[in-house]
N, C-alpha and C. Protein backbone atom coordinates (compact mmCIF):
# COMPACT_ATOMS: atom_id res chain seq x y z
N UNK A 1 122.44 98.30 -45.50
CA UNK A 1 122.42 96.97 -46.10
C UNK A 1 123.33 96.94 -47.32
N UNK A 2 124.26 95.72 -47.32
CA UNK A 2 124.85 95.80 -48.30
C UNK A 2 124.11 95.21 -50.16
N UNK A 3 124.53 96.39 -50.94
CA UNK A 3 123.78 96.13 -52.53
C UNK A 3 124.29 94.89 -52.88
N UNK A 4 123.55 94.32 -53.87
CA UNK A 4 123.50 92.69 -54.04
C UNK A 4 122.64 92.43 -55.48
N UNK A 5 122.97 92.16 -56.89
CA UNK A 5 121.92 91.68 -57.75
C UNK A 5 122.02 90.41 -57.87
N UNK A 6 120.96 90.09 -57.72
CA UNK A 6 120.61 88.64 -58.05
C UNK A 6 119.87 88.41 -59.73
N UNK A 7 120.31 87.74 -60.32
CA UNK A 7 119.43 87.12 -61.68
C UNK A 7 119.14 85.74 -61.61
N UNK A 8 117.76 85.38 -61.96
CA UNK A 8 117.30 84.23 -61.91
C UNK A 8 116.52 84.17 -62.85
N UNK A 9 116.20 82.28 -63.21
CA UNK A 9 115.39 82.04 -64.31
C UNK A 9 115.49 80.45 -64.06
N UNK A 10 113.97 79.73 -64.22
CA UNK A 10 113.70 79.20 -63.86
C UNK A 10 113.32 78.10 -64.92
N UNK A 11 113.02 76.64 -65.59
CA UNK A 11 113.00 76.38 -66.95
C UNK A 11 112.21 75.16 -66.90
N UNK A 12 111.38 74.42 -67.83
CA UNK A 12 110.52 73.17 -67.79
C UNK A 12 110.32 72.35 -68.88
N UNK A 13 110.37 71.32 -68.79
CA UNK A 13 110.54 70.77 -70.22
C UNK A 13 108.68 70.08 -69.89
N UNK A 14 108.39 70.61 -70.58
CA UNK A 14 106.67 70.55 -70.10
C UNK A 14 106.50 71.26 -68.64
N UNK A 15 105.08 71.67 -68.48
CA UNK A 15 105.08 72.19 -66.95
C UNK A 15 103.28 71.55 -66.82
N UNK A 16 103.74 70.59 -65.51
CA UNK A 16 104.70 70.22 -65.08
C UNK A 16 105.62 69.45 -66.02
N UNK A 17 107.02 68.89 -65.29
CA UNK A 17 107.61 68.41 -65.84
C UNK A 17 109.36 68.44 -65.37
N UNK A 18 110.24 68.09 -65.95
CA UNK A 18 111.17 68.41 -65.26
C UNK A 18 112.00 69.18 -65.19
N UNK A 19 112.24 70.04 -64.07
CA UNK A 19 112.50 71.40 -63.82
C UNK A 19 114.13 71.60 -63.73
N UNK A 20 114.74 72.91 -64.15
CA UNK A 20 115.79 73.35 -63.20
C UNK A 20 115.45 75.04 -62.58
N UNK A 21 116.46 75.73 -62.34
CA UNK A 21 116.52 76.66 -61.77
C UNK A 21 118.05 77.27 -61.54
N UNK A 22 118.03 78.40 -61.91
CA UNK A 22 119.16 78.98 -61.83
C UNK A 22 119.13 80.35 -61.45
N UNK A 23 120.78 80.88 -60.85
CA UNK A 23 120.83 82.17 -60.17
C UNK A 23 122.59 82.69 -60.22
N UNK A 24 122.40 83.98 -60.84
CA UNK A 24 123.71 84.51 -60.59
C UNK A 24 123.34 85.22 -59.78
N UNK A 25 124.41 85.61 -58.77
CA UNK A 25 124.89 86.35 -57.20
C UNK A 25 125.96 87.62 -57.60
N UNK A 26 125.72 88.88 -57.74
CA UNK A 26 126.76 89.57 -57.62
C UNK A 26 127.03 90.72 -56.79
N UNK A 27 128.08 90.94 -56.48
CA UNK A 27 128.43 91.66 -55.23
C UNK A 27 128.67 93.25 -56.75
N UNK A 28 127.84 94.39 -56.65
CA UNK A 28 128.33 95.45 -57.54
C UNK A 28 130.18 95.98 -57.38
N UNK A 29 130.29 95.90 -55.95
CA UNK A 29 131.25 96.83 -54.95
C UNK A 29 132.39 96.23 -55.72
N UNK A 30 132.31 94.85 -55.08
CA UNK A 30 133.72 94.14 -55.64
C UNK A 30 133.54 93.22 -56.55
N UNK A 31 132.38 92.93 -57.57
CA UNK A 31 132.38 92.40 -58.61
C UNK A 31 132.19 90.77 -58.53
N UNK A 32 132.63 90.37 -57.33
CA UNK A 32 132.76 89.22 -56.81
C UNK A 32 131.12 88.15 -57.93
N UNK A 33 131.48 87.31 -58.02
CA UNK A 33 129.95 86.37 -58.95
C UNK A 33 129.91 85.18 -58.13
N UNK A 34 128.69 85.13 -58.23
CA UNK A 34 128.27 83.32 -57.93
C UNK A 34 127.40 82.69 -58.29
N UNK A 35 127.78 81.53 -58.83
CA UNK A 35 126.58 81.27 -60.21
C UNK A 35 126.03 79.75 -59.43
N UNK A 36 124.93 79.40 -59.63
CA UNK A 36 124.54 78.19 -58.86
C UNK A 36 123.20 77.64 -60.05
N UNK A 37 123.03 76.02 -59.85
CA UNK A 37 121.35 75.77 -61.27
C UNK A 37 121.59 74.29 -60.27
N UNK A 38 120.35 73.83 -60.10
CA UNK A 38 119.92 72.44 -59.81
C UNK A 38 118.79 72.12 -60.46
N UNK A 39 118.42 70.89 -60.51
CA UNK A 39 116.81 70.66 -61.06
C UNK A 39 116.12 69.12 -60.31
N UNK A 40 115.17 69.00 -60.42
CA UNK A 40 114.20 68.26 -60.37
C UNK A 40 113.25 67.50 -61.25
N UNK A 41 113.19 66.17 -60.76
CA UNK A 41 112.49 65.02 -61.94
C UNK A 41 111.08 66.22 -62.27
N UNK A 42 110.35 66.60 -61.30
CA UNK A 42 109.14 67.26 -61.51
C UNK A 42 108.47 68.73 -60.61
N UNK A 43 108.43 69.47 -61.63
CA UNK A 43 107.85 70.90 -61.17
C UNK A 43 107.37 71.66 -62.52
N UNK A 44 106.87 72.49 -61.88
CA UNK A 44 106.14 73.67 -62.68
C UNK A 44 107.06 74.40 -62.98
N UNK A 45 107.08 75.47 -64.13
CA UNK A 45 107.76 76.38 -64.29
C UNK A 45 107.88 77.84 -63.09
N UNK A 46 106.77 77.80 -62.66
CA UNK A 46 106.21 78.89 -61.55
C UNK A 46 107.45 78.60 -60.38
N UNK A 47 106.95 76.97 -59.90
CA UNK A 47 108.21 76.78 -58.94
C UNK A 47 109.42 76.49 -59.04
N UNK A 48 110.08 76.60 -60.21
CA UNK A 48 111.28 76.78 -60.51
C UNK A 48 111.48 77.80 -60.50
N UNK A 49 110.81 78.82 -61.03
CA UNK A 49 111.43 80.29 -61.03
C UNK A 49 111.71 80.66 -59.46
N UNK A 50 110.67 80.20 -58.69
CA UNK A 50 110.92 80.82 -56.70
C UNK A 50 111.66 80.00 -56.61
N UNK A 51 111.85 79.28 -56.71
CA UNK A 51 113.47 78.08 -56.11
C UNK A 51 114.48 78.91 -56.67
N UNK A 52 114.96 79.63 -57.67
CA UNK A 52 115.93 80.19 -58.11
C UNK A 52 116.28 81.17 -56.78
N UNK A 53 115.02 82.50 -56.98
CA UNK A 53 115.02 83.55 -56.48
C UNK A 53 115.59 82.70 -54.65
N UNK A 54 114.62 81.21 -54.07
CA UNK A 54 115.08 81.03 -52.84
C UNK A 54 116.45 80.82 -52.48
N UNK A 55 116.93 80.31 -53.78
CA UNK A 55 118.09 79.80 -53.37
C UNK A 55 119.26 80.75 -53.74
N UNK A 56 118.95 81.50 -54.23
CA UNK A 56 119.99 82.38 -54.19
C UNK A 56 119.89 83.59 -52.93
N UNK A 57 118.59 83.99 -52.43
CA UNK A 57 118.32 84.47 -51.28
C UNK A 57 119.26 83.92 -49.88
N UNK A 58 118.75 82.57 -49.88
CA UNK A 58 119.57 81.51 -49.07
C UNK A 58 121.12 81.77 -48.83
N UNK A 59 121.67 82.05 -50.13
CA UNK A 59 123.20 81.80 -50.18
C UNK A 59 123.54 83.62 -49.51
N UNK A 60 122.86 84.05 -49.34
CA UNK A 60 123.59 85.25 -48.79
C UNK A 60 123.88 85.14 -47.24
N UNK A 61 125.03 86.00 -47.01
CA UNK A 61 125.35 85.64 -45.48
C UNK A 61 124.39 86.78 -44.74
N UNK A 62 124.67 87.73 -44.66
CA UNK A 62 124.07 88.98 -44.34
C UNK A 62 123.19 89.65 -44.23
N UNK A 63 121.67 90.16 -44.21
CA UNK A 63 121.38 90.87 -44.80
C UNK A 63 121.75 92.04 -46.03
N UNK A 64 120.76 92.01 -46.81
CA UNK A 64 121.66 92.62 -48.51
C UNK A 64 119.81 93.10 -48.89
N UNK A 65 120.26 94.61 -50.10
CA UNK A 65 119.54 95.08 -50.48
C UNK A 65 119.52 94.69 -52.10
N UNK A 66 118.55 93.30 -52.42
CA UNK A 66 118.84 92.62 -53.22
C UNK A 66 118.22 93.20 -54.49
N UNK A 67 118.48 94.00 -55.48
CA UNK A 67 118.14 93.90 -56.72
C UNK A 67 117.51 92.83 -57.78
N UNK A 68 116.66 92.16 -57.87
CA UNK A 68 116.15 90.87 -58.50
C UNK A 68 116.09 91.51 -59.65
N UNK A 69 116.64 90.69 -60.86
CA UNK A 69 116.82 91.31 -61.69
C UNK A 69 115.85 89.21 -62.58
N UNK A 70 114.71 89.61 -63.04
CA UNK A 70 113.94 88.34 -63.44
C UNK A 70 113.25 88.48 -64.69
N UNK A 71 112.38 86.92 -65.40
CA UNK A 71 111.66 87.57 -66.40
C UNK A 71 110.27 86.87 -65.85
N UNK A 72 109.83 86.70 -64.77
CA UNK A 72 109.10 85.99 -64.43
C UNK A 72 107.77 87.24 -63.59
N UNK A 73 107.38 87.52 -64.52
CA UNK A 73 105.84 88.13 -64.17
C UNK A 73 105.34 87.45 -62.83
N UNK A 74 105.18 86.05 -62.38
CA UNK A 74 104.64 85.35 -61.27
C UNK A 74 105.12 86.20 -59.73
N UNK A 75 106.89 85.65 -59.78
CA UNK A 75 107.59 85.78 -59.13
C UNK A 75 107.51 87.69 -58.68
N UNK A 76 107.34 88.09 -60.18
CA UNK A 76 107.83 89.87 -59.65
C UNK A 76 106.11 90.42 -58.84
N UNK A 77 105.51 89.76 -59.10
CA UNK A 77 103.89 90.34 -58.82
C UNK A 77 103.40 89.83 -57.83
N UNK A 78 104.03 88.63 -57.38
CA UNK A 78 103.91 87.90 -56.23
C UNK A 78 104.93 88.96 -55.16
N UNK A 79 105.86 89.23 -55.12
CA UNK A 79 107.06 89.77 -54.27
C UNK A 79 106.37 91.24 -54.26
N UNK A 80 105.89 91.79 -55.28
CA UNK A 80 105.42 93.26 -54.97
C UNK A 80 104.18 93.53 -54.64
N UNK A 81 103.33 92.54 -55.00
CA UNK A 81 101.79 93.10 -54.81
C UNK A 81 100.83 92.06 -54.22
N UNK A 82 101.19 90.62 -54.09
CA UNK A 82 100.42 89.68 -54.07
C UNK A 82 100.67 89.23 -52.64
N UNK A 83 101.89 89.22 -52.40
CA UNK A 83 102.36 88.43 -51.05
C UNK A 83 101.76 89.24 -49.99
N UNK A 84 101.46 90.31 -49.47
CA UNK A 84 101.25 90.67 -48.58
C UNK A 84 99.68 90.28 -48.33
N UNK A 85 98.80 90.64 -49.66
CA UNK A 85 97.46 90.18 -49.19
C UNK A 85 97.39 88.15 -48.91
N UNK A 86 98.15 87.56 -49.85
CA UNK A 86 98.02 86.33 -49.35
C UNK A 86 98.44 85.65 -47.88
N UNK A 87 99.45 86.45 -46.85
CA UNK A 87 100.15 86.59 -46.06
C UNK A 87 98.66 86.66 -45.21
N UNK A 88 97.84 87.52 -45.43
CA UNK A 88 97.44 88.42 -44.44
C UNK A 88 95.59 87.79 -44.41
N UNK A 89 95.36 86.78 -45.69
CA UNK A 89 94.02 86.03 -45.74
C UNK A 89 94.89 84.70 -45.64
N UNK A 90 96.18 84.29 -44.79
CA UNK A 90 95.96 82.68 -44.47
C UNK A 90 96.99 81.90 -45.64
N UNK A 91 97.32 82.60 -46.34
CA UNK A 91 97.96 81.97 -47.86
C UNK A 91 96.83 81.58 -48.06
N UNK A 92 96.10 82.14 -48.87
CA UNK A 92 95.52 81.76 -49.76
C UNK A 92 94.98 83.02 -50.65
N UNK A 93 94.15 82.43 -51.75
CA UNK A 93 93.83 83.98 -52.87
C UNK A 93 92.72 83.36 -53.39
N UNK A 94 92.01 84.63 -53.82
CA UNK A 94 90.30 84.62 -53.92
C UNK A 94 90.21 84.04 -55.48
N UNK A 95 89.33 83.85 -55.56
CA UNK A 95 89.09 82.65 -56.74
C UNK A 95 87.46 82.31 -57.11
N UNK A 96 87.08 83.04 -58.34
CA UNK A 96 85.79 82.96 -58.57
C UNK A 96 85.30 83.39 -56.81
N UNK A 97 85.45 83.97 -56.76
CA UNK A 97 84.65 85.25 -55.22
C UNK A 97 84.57 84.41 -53.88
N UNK A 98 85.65 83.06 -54.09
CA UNK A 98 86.05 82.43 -52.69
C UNK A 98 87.44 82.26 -52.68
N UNK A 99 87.61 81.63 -50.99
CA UNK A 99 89.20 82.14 -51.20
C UNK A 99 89.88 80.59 -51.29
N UNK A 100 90.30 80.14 -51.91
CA UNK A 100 91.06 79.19 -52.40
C UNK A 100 92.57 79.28 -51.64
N UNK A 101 93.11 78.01 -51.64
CA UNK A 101 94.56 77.52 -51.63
C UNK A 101 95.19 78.26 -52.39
N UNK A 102 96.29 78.75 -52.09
CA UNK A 102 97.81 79.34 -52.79
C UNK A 102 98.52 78.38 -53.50
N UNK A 103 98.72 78.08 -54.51
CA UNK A 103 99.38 77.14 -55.52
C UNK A 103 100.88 77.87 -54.99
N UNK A 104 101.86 76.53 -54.69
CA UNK A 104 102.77 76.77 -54.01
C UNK A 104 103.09 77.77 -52.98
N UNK A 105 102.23 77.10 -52.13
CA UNK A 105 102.42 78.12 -50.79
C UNK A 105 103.46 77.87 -49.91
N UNK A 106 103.97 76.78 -49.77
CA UNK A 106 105.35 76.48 -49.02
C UNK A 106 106.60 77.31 -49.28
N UNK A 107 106.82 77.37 -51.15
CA UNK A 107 107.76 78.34 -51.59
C UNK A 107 107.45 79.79 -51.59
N UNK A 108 106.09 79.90 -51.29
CA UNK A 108 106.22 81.98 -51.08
C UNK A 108 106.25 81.82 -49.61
N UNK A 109 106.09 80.76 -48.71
CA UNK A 109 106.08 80.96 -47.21
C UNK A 109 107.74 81.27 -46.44
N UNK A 110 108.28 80.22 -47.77
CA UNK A 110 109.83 80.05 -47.30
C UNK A 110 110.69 81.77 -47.54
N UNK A 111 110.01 81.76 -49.31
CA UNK A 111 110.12 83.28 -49.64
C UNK A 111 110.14 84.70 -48.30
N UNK A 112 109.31 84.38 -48.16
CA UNK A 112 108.75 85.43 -47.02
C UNK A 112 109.26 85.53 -45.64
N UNK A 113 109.87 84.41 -45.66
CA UNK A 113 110.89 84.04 -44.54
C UNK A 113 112.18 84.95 -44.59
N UNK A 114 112.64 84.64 -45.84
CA UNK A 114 113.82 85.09 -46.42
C UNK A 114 113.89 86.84 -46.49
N UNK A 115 112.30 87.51 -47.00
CA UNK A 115 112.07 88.65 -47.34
C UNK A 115 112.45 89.56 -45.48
N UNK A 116 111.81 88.85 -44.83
CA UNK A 116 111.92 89.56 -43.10
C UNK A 116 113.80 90.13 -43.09
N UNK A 117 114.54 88.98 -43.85
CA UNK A 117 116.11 89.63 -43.53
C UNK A 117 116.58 90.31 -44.69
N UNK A 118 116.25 90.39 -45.99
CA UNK A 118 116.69 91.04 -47.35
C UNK A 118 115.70 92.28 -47.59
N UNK A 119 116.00 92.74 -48.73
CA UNK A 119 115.28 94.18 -48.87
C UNK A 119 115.46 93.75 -50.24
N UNK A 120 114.15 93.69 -51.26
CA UNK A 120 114.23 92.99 -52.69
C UNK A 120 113.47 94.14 -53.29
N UNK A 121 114.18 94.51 -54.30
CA UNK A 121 113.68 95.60 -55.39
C UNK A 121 113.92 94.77 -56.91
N UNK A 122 112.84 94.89 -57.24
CA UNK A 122 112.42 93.88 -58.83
C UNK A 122 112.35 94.77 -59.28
N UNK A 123 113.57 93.73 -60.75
CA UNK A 123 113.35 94.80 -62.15
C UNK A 123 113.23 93.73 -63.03
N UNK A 124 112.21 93.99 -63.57
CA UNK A 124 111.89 93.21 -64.56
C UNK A 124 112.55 92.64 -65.64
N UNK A 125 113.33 91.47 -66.47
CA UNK A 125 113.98 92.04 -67.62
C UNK A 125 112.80 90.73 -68.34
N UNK A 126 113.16 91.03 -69.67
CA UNK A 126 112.10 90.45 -70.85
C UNK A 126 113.13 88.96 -71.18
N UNK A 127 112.28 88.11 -70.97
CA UNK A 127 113.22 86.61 -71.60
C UNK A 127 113.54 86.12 -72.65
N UNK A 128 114.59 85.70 -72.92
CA UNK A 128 115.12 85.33 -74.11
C UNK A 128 114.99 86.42 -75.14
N UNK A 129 115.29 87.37 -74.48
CA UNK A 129 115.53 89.10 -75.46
C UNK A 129 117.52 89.26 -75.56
N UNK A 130 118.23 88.51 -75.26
CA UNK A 130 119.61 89.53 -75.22
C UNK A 130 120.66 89.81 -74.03
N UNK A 131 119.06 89.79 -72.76
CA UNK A 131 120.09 90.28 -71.37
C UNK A 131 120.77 89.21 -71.12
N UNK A 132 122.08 89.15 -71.35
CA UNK A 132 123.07 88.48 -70.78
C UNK A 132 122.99 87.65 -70.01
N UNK A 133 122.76 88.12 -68.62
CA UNK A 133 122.70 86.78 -67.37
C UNK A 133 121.55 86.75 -67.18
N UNK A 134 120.24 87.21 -67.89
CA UNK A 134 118.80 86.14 -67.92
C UNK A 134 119.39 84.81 -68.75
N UNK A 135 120.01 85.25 -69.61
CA UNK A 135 120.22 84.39 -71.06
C UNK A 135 121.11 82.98 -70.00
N UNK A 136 122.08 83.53 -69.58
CA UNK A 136 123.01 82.20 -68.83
C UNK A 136 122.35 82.02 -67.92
N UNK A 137 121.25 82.40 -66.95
CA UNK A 137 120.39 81.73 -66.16
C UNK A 137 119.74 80.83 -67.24
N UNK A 138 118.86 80.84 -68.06
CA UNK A 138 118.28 80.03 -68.49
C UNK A 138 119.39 78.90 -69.37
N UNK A 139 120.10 79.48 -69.49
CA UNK A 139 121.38 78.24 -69.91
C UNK A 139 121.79 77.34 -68.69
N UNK A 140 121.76 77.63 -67.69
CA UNK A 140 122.14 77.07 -66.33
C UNK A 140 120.52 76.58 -66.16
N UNK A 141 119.67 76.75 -66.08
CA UNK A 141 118.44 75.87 -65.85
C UNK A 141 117.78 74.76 -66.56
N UNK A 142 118.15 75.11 -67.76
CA UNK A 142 118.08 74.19 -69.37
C UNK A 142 118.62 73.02 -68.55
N UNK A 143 120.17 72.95 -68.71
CA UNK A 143 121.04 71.91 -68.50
C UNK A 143 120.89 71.63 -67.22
N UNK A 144 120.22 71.71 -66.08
CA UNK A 144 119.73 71.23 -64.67
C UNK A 144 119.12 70.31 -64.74
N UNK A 145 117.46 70.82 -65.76
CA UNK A 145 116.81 69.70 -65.96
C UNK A 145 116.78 68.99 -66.97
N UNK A 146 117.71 69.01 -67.91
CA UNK A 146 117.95 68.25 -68.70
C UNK A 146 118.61 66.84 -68.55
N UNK A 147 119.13 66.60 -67.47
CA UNK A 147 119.53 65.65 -66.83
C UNK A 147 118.35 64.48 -66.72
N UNK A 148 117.31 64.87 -66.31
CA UNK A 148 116.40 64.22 -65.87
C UNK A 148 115.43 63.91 -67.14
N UNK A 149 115.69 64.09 -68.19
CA UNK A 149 115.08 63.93 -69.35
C UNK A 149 115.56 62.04 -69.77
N UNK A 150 114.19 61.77 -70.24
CA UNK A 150 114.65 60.19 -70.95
C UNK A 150 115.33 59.97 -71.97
N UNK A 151 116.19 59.01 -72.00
CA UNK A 151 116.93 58.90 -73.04
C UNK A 151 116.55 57.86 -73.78
């Protein structure tokens, strides 16, 4: 599989509220970048961050051994530890000792779609600390949904 980092970050001006989402694409080999941010009148911060990670998933042609490089605790704990048991009780997750609805289950379903052709290894990075392309992801998500803000 060809190596692939992805950075994403996801942004809300209230949550809910109105969202963007952003993702840099880079090829290590040949350096190659691809930077992409859209937003929405209304979302959570949660589902902005998986719209990033989907849509940059999306844009790959190939199968790729994707490096997620995020600051989103949801997204990294969902992809490593969470998805398989929610997968496997129905989408859904236990809740006060019953099993409840998956709060955005369409976007970890689509996720999971995506996961059958990629190979995703999460590394955590800390937000609004310094790292570079967390920093211009969230500069690219800012100005997504900032659009949709009243004037």
């Amino acid at each position: 599989m060809k190596p692939v980092e992805l950075y994403t970050d996801g942004a809300c001006s209230g949550n809910p509220g109105p969202g963007g989402w952003a993702f840099i694409l880079r090829c290590p080999k040949t350096g190659k970048e691809m930077q992409k941010a859209d937003g929405v009148a209304e979302a959570t911060n949660n589902q902005m961050e998986l719209m990033a990670l989907i849509r940059g998933l999306e844009t790959l042609k190939e199968p790729c051994e994707v490096t997620l490089f995020a600051d989103s605790t949801y997204v990294g704990q969902g992809v490593t530890q969470w998805m398989a048991g929610w997968k496997r009780n129905g989408w859904q997750r236990r809740a006060n000792g019953k099993m409840a609805p998956l709060k955005n289950a369409e976007l970890w379903k689509r996720l999971d779609e995506l996961m059958q052709t990629h190979r995703i290894i999460f590394s955590h990075v800390k937000g609004h600390a310094g790292h570079v392309e967390n920093e211009r992801c969230d500069e690219l998500a800012v100005a997504a949904y900032q659009r949709f803000l009243k004037k």
